[in-house]
C-alpha atoms as a PDB file:
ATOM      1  CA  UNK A   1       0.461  12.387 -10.794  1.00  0.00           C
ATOM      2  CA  UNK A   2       0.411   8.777 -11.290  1.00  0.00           C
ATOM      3  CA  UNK A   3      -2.950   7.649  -9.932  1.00  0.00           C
ATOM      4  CA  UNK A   4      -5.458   7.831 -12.611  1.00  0.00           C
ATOM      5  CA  UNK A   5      -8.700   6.887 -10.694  1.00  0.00           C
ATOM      6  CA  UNK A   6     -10.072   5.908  -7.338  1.00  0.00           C
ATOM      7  CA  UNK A   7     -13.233   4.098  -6.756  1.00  0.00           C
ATOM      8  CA  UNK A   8     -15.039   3.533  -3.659  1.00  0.00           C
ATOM      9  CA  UNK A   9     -17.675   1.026  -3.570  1.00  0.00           C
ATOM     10  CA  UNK A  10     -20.003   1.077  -0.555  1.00  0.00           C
ATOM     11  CA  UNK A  11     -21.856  -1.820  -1.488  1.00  0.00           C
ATOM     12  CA  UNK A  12     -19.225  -4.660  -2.424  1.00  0.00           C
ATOM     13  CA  UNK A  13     -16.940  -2.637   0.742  1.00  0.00           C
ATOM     14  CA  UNK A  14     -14.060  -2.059  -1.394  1.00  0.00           C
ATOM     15  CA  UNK A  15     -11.455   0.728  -2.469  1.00  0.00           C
ATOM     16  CA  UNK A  16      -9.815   1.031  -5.814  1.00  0.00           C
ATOM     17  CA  UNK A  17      -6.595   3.069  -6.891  1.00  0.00           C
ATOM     18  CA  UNK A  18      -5.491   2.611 -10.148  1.00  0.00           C
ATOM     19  CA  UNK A  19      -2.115   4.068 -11.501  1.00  0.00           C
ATOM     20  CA  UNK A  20      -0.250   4.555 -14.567  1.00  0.00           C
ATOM     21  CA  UNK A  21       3.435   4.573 -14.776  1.00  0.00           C
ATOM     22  CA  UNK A  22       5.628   4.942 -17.774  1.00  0.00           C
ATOM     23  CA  UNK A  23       7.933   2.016 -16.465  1.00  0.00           C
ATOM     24  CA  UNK A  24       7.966  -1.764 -16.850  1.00  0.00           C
ATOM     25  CA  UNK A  25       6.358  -4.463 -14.956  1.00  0.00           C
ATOM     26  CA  UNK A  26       9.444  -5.532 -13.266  1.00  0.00           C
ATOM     27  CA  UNK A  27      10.659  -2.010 -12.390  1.00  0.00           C
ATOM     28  CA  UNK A  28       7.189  -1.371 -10.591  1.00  0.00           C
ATOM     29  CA  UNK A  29       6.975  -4.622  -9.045  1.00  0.00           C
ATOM     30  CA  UNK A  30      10.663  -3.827  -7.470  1.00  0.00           C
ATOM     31  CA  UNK A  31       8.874  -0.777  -5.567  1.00  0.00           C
ATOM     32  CA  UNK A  32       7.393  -3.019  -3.769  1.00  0.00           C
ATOM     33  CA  UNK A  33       9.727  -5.728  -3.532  1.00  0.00           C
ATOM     34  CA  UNK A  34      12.696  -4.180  -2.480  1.00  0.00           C
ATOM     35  CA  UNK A  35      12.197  -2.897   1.012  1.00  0.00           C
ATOM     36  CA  UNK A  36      14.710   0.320   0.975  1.00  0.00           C
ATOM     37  CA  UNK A  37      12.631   1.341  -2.379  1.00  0.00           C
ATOM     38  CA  UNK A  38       9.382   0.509  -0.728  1.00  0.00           C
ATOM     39  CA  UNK A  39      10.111   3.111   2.153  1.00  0.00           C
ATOM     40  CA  UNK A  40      10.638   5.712   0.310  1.00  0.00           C
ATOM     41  CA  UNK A  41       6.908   6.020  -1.209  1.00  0.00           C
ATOM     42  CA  UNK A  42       4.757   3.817   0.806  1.00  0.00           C
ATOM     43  CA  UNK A  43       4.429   6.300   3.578  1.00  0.00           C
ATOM     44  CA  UNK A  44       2.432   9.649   2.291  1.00  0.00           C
ATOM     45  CA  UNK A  45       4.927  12.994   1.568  1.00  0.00           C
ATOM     46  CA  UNK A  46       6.061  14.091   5.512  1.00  0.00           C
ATOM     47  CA  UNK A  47       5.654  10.043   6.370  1.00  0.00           C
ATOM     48  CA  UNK A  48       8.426   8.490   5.438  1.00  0.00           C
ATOM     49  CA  UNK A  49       8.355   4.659   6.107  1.00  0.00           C
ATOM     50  CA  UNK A  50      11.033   2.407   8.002  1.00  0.00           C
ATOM     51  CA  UNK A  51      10.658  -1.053   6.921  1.00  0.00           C
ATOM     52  CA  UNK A  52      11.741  -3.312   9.851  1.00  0.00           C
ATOM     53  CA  UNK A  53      10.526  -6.947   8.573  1.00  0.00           C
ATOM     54  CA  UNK A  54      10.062  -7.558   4.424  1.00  0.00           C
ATOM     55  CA  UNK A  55       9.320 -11.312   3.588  1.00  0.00           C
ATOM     56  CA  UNK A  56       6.872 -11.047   0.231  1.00  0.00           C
ATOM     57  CA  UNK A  57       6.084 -15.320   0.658  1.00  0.00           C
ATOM     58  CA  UNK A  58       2.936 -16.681   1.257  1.00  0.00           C
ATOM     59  CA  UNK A  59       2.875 -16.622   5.162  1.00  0.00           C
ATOM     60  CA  UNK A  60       5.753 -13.837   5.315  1.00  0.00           C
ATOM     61  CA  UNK A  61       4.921 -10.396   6.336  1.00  0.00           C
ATOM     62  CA  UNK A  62       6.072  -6.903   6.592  1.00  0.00           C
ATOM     63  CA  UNK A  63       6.133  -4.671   9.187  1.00  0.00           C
ATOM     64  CA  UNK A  64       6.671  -0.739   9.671  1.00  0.00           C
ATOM     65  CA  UNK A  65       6.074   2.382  10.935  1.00  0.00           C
ATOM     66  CA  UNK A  66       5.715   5.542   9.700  1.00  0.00           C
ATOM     67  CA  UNK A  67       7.341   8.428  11.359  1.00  0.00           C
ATOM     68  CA  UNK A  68       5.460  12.036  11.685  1.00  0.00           C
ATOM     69  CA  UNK A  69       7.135  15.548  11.161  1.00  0.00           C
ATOM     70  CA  UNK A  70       6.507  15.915  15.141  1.00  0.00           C
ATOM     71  CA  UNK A  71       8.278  12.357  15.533  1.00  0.00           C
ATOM     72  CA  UNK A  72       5.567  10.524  15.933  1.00  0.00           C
ATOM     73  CA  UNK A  73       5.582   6.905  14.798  1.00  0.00           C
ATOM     74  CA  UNK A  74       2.691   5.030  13.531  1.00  0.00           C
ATOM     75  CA  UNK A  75       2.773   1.449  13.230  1.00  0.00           C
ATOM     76  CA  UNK A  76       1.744  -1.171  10.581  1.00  0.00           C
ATOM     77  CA  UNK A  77       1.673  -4.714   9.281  1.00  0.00           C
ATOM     78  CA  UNK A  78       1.262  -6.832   6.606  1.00  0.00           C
ATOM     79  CA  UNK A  79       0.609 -10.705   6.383  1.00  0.00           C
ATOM     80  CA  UNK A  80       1.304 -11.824   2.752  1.00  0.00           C
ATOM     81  CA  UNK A  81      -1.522 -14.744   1.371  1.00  0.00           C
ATOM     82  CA  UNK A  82      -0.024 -14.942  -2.412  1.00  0.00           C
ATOM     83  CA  UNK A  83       2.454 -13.295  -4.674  1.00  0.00           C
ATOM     84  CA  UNK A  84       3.028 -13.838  -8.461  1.00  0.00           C
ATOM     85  CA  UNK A  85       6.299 -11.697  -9.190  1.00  0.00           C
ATOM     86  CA  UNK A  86       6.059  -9.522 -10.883  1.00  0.00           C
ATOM     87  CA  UNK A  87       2.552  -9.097 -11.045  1.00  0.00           C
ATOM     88  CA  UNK A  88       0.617  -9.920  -8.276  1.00  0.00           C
ATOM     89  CA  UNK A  89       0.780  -9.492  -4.440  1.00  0.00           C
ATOM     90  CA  UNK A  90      -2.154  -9.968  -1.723  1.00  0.00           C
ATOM     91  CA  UNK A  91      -2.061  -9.177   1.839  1.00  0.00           C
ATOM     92  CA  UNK A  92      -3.840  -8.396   4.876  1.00  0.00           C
ATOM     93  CA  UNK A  93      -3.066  -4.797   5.947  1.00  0.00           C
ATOM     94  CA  UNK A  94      -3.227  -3.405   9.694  1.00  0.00           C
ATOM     95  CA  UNK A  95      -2.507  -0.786  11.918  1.00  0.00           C
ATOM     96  CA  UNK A  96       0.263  -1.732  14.794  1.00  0.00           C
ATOM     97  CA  UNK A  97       0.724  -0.121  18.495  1.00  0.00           C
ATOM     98  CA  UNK A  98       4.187   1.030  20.012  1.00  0.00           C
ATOM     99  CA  UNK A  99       4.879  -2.620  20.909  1.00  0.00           C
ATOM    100  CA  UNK A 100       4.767  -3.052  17.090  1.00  0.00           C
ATOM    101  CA  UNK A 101       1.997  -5.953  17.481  1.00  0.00           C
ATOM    102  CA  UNK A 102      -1.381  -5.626  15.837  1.00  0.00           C
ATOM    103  CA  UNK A 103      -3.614  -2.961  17.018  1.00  0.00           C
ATOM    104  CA  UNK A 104      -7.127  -4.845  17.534  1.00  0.00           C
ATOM    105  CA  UNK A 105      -8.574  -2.308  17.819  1.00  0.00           C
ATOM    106  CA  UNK A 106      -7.885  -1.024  14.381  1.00  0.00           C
ATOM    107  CA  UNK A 107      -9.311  -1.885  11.294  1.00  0.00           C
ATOM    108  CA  UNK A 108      -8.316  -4.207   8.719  1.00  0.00           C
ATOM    109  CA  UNK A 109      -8.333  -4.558   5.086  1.00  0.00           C
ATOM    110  CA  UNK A 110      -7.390  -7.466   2.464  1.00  0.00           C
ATOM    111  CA  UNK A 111      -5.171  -5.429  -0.259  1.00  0.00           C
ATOM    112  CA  UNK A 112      -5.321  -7.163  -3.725  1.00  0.00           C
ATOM    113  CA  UNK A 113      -1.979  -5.003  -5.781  1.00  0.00           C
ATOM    114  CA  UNK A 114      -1.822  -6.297  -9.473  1.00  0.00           C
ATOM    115  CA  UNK A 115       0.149  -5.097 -12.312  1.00  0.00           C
ATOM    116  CA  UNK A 116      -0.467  -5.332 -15.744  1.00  0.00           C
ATOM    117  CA  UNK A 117       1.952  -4.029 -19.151  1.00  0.00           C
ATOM    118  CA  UNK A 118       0.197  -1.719 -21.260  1.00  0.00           C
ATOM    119  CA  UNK A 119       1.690   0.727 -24.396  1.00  0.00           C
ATOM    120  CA  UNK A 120       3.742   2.474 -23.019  1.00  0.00           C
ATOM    121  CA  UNK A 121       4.251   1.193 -19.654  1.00  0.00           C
ATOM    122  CA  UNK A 122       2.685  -0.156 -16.056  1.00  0.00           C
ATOM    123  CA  UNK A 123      -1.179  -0.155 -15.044  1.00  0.00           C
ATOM    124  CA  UNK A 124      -1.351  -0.892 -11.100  1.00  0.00           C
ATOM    125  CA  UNK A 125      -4.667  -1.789  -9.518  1.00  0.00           C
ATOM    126  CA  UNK A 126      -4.805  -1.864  -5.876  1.00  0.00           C
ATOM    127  CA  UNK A 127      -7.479  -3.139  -4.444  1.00  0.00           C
ATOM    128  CA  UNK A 128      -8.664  -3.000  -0.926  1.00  0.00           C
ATOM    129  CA  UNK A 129     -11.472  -4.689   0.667  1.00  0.00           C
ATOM    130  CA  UNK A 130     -13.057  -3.983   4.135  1.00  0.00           C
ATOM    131  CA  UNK A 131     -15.201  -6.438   6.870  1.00  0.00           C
ATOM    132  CA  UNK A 132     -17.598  -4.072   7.293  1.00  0.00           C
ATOM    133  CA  UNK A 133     -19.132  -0.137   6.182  1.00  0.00           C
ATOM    134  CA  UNK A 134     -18.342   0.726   9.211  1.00  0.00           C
ATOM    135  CA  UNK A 135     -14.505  -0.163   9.039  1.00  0.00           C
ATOM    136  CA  UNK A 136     -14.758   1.771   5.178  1.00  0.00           C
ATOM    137  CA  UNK A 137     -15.759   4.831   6.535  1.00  0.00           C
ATOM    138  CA  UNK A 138     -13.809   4.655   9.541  1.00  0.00           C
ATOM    139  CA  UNK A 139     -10.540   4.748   7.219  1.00  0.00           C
ATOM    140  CA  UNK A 140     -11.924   6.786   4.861  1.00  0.00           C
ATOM    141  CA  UNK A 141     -12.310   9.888   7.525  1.00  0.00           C
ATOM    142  CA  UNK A 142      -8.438   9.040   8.839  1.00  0.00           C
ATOM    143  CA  UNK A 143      -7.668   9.996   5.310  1.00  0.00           C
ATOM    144  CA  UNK A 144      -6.988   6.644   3.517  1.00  0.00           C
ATOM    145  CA  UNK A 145      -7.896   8.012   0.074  1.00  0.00           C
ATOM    146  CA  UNK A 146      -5.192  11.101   0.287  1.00  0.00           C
ATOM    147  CA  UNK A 147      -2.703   8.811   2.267  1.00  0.00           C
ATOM    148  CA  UNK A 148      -2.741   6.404  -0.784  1.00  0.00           C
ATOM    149  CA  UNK A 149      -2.897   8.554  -3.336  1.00  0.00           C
ATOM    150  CA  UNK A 150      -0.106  11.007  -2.607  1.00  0.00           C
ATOM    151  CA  UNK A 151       1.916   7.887  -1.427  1.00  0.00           C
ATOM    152  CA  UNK A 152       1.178   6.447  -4.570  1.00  0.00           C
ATOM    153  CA  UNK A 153       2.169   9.571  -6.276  1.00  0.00           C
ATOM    154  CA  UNK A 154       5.693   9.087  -5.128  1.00  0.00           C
ATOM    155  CA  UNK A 155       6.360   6.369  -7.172  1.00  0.00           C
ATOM    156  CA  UNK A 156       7.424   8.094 -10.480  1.00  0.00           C
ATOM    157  CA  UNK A 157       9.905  10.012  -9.043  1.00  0.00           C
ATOM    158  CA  UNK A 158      11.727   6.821  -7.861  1.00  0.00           C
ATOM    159  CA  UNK A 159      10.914   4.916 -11.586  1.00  0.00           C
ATOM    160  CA  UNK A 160      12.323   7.626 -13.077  1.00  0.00           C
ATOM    161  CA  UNK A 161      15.525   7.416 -11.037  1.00  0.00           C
END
């Protein structure tokens, strides 16, 4: 598996996951930049993602949902604040209802995603932050950590393809 280490910090309310890959910069940063390669690892293995809106500009957003093996869908949104191809993309991350709008109700996080060549090939570093403990833990017991990580895990396959 890709992801190398994940670090939750209570105190400064953020998440880390960091990953390895044996690929490029630019061939990582088109996971996320290209939105048919995005859906196939962003949602976790059973999730797969449908990416209805993908505008990676300053002001753009994405939005999403993932579909369950019952058929359930389950909603979600980004707003994008900055992006450095091909290293560096922020965004606000949410949860969205049926309607596809913003769940208020939800929580949401600022994600900081950075890349950075090493030997051999691609460190990512994605970073999320949260408003509150509350909010964290919240997350954290709907299985954020798992979600990421085996989502994250999906990305070789596709880098190697």
């Amino acid at each position: 598996m890709t992801v190398t280490r994940v670090d939750k910090d209570v105190d400064t309310l953020t998440l880390t996951l960091v990953a390895d890959f044996a690929a490029p910069v630019e061939r990582v940063w088109q996971l996320w930049a290209d939105p048919r390669l995005l859906e196939r690892w962003w949602g976790p293995p059973g999730y797969p993602a449908t990416v209805e809106e993908h505008d990676l500009t300053p002001g753009g957003g994405v939005t999403y949902y993932m579909t369950g093996p019952e058929g359930d869908k389950f909603g979600g949104w980004w707003r994008v604040s900055s992006v450095t191809p091909p290293t560096a993309l922020e965004f606000t991350d949410g949860f969205a209802g049926q309607d596809g709008r913003p769940d208020p109700e939800m929580p949401v996080t600022t994600v900081r995603m950075t890349l950075t060549g090493r030997e051999g090939g691609t460190r990512m570093e994605l970073r999320s932050v949260f408003d509150s403990r509350e909010q964290m833990e919240q997350l954290a017991e709907m299985g954020m950590v798992e979600g990421m990580s085996q989502a994250v895990g999906q990305m070789d396959a596709l880098l190697e393809g």
